[in-house]
C-alpha atoms as a PDB file:
ATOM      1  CA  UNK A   1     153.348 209.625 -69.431  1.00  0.00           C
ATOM      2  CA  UNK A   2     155.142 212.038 -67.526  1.00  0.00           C
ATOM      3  CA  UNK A   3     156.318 211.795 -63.723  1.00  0.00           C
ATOM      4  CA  UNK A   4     153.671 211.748 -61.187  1.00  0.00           C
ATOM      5  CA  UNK A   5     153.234 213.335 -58.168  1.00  0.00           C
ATOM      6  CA  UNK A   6     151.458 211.536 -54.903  1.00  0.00           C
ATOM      7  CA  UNK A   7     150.065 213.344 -52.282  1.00  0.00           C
ATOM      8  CA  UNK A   8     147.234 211.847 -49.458  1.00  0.00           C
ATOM      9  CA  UNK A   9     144.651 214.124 -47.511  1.00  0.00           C
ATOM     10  CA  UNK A  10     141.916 212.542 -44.543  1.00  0.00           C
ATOM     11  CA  UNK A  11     138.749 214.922 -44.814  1.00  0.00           C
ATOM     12  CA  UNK A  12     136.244 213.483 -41.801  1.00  0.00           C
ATOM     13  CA  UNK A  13     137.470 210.174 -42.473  1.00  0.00           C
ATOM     14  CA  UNK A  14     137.812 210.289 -46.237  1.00  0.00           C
ATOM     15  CA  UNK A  15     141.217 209.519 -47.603  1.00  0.00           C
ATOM     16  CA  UNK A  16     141.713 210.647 -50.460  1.00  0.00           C
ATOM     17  CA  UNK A  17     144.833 209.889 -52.603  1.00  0.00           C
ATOM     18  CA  UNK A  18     146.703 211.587 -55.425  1.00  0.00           C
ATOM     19  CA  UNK A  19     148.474 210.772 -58.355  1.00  0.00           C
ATOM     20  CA  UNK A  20     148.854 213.066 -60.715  1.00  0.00           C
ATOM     21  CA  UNK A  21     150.843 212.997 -63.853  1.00  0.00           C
ATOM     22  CA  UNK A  22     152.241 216.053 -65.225  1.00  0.00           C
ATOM     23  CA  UNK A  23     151.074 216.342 -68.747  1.00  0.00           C
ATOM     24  CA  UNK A  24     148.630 214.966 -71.278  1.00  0.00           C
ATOM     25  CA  UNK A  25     148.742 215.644 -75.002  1.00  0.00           C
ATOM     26  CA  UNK A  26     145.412 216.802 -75.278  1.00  0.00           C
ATOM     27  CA  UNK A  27     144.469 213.808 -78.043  1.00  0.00           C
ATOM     28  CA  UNK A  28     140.274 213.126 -78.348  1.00  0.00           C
ATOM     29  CA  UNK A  29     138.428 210.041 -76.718  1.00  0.00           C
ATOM     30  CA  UNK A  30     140.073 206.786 -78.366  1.00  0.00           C
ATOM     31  CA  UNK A  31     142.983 208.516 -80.101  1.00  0.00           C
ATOM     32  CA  UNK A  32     146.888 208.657 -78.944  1.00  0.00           C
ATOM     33  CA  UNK A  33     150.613 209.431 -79.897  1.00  0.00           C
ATOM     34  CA  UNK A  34     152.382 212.430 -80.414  1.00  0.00           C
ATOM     35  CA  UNK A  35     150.083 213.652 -83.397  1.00  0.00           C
ATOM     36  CA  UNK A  36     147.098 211.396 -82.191  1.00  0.00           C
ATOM     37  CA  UNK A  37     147.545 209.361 -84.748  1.00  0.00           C
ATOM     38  CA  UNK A  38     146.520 206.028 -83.438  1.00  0.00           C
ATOM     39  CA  UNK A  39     143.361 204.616 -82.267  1.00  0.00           C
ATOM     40  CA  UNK A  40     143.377 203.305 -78.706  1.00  0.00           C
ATOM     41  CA  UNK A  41     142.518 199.874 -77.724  1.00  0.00           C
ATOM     42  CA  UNK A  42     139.178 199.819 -76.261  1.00  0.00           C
ATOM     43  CA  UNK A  43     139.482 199.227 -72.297  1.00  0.00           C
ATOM     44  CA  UNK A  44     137.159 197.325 -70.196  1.00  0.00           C
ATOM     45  CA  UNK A  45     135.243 197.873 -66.747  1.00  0.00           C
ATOM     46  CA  UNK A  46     135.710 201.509 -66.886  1.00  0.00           C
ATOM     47  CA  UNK A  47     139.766 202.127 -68.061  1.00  0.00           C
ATOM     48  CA  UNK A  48     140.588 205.000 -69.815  1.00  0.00           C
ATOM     49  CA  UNK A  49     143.098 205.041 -72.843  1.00  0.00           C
ATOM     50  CA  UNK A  50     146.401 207.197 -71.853  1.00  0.00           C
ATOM     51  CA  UNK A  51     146.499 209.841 -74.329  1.00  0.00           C
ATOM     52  CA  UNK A  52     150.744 209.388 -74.817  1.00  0.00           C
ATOM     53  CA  UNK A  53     151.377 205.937 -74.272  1.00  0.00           C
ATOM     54  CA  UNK A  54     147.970 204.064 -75.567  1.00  0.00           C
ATOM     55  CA  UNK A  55     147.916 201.797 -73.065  1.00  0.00           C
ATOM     56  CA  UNK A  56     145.211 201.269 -70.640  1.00  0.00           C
ATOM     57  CA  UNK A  57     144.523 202.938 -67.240  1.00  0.00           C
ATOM     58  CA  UNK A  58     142.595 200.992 -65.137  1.00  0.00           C
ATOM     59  CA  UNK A  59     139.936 201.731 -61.994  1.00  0.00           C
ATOM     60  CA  UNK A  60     140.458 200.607 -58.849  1.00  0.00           C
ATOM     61  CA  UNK A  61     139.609 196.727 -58.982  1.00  0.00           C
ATOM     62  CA  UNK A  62     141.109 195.828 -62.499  1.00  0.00           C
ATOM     63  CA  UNK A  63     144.270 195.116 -64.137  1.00  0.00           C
ATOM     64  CA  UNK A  64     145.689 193.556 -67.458  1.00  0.00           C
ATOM     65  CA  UNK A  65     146.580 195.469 -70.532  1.00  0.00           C
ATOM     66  CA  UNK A  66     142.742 196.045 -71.558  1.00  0.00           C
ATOM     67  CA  UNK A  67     142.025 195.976 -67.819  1.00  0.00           C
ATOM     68  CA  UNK A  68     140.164 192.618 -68.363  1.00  0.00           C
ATOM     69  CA  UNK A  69     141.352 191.202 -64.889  1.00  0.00           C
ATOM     70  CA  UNK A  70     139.127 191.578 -62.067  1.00  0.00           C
ATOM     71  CA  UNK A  71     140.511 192.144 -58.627  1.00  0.00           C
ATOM     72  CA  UNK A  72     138.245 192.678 -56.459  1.00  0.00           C
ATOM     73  CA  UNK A  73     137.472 195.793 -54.185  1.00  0.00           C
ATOM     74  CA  UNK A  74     139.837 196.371 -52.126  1.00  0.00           C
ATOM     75  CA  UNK A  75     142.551 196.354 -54.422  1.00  0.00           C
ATOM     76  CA  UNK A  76     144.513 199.018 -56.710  1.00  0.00           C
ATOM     77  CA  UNK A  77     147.335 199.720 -58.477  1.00  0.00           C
ATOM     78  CA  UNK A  78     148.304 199.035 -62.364  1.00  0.00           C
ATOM     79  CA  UNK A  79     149.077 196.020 -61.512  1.00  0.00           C
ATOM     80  CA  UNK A  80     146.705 195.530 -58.794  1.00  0.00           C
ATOM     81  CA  UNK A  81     149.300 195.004 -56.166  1.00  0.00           C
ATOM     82  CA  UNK A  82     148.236 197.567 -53.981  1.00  0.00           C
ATOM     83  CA  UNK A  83     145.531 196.932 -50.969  1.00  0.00           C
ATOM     84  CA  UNK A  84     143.342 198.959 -48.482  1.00  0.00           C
ATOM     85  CA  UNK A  85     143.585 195.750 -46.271  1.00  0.00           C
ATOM     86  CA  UNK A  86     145.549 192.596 -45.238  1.00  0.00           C
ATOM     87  CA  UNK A  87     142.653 190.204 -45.127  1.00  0.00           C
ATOM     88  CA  UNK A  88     142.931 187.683 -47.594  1.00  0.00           C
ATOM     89  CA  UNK A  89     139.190 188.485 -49.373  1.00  0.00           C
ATOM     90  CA  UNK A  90     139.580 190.711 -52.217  1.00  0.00           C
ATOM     91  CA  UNK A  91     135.512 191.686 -51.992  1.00  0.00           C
ATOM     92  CA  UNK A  92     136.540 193.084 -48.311  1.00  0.00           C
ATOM     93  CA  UNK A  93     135.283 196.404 -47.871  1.00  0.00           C
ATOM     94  CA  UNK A  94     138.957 198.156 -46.823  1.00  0.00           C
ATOM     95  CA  UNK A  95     138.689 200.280 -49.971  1.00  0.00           C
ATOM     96  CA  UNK A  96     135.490 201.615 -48.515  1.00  0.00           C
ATOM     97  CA  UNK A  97     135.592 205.733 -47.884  1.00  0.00           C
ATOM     98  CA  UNK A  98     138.703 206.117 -49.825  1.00  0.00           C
ATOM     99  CA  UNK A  99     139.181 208.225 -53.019  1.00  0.00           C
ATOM    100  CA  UNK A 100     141.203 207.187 -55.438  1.00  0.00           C
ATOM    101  CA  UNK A 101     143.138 209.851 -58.064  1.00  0.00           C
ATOM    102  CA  UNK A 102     144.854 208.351 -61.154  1.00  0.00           C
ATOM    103  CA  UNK A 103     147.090 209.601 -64.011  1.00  0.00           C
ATOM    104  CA  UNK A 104     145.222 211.581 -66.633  1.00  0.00           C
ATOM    105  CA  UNK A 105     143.151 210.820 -68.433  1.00  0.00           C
ATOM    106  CA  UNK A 106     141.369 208.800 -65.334  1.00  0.00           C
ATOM    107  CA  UNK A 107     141.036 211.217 -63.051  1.00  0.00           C
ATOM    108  CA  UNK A 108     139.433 210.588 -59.612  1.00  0.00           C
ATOM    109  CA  UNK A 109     136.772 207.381 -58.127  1.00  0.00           C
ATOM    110  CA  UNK A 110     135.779 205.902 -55.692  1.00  0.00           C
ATOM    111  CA  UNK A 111     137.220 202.044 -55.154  1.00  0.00           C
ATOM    112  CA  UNK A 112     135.442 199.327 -56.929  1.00  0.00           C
ATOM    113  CA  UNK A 113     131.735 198.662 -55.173  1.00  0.00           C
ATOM    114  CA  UNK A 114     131.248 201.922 -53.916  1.00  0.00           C
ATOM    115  CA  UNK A 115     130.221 205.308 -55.100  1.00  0.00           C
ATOM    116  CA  UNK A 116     128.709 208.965 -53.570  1.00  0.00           C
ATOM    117  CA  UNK A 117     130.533 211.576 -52.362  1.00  0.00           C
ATOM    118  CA  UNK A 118     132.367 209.936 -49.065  1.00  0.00           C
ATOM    119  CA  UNK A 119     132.799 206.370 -51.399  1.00  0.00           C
ATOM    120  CA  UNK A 120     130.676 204.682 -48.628  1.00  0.00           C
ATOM    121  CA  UNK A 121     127.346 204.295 -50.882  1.00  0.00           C
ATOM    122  CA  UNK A 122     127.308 200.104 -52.671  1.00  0.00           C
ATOM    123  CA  UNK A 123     126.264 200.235 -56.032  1.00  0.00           C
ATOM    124  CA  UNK A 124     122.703 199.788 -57.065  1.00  0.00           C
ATOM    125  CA  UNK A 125     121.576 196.062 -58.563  1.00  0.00           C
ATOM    126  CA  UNK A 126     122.853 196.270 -62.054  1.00  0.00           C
ATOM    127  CA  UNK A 127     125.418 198.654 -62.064  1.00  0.00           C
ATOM    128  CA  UNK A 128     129.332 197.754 -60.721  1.00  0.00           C
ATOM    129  CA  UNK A 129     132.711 199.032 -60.621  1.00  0.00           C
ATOM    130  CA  UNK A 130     134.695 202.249 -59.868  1.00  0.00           C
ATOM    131  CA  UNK A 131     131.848 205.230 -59.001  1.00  0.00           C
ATOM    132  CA  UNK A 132     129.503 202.380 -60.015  1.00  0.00           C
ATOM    133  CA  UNK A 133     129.689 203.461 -63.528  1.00  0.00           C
ATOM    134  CA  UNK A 134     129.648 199.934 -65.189  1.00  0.00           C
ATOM    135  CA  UNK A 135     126.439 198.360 -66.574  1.00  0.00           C
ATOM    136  CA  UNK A 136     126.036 194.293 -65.343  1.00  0.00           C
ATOM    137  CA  UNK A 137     125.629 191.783 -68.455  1.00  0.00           C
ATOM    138  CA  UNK A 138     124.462 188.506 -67.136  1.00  0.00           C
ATOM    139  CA  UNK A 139     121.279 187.285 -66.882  1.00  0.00           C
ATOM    140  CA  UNK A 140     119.150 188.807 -64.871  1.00  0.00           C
ATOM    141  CA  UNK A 141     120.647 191.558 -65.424  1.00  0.00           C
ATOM    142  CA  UNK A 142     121.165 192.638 -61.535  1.00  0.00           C
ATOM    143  CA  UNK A 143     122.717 189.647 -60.290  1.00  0.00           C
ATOM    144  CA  UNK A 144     126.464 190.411 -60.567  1.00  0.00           C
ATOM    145  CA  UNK A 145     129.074 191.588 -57.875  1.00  0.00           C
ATOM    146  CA  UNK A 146     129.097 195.076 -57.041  1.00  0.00           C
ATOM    147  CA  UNK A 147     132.837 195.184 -57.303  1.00  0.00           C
ATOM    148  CA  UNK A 148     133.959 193.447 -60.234  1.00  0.00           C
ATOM    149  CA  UNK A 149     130.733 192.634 -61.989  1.00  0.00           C
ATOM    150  CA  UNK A 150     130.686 188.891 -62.204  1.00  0.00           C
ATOM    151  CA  UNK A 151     128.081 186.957 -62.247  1.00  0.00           C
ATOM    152  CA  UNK A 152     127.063 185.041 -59.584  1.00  0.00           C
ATOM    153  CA  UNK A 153     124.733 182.341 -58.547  1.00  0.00           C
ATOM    154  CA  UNK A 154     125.692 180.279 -61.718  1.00  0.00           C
ATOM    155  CA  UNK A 155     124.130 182.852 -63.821  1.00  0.00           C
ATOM    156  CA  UNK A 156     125.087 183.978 -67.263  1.00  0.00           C
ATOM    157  CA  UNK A 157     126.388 186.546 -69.493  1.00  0.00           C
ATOM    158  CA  UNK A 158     123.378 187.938 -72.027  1.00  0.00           C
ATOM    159  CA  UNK A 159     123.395 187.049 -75.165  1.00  0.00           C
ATOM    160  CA  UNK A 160     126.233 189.274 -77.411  1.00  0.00           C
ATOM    161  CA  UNK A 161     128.078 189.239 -74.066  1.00  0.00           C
ATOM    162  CA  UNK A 162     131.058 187.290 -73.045  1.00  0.00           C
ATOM    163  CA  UNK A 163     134.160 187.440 -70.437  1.00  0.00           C
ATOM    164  CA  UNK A 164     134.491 186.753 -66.993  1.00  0.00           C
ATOM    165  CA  UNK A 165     132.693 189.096 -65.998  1.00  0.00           C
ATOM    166  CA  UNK A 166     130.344 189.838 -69.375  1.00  0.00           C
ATOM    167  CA  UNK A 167     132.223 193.122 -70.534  1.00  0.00           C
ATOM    168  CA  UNK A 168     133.553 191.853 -73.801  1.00  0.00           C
ATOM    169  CA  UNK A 169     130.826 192.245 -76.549  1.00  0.00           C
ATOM    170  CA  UNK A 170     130.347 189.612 -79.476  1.00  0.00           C
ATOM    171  CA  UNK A 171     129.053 191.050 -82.369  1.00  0.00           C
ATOM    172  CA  UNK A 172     127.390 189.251 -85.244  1.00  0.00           C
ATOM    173  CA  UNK A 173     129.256 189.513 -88.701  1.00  0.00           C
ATOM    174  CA  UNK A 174     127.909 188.334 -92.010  1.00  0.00           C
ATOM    175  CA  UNK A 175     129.855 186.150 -94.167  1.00  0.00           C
ATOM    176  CA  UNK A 176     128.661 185.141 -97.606  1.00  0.00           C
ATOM    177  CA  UNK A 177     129.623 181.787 -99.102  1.00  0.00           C
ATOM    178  CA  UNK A 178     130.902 182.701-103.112  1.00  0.00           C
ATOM    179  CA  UNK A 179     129.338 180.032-104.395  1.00  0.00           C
ATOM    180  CA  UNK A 180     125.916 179.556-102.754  1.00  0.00           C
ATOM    181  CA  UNK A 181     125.463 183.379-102.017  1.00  0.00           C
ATOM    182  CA  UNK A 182     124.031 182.239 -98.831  1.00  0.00           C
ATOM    183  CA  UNK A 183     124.033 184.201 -95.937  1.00  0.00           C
ATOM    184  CA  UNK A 184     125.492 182.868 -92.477  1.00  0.00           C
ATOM    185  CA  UNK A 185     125.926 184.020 -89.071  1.00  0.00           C
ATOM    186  CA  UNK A 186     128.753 184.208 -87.215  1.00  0.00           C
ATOM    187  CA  UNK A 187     129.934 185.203 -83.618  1.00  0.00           C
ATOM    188  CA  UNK A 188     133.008 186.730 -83.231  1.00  0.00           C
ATOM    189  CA  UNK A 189     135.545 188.870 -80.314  1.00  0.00           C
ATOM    190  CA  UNK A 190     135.594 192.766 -80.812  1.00  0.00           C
END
């Protein structure tokens, strides 16, 4: 990625907050390198895959190198070190009316937990996240936090669903034993 640029603007109470980087290779969705010639890892809860470097760039709320951590809302940053407040809860609302503008390919949200065009609107039951764009998997589906999309009240992730907060899918594979020819089931990580 190239350099970036930051630059911070309050509109009627909106901050809104810049960083832009200077190019992008132009690669499609889930491709990278110099002659796109790799295929991205997938990211969770909402990261996009940097068209130069490959890696991950994650949404307000998440780090990691898939973006697999959850932060909580009112933190930011690659690696999350960044916060809209000092309290110690990480569900505080101090991201709340802020706009948040990350390298390409991201491009600009709202924090985690909020959405609508002043970032003061929570996310609906089932849905969580930067611009509340991520789908809940536990079950019931619409009990999860609106930030980070765990789970809560001891519920579960739905079945094909795992992680800590249900974004990692677990598809079925087939495996046939040689010698039987019988057909098993198993579970595995994608």
């Amino acid at each position: 990625m190239a350099s970036l640029l930051r630059w911070s603007k309050s509109f009627s109470g909106l901050m809104i907050v810049f960083y832009i980087a200077a190019t992008s290779n132009g690669c499609p969705a889930y491709r990278w390198g110099s002659e796109c010639e790799h295929n991205c890892t997938e990211c969770l809860n909402g990261g996009k895959c940097d068209a130069d470097s490959g890696e991950c760039v994650c949404p307000p709320g998440f780090n990691g190198t898939t973006c697999e951590h959850v932060l909580g809302s009112k933190r930011f940053g690659q690696d999350g070190s960044f916060s809209c407040d000092s309290s110690g809860d990480d569900h505080s609302l101090g991201c709340r009316e802020k706009l948040f503008c990350l390298p390409d390919p991201f491009g600009c949200t709202c924090a985690a937990g909020f959405m609508g065009i002043n970032c003061t609107t929570e996310c609906n039951p089932g849905t969580y996240g930067a611009d509340c764009l991520q789908e809940c998997h536990c079950s019931p589906r619409n009990i999860c936090t609106k930030d980070t999309g765990e789970c809560i009240d001891g519920t579960a992730c739905q079945e094909g669903w795992t992680g800590v907060n249900c974004q990692v899918r677990s598809s079925p594979i087939q495996d046939v034993d040689a010698e039987t020819r019988k057909l098993t089931w198993a579970h595995r990580l994608t």
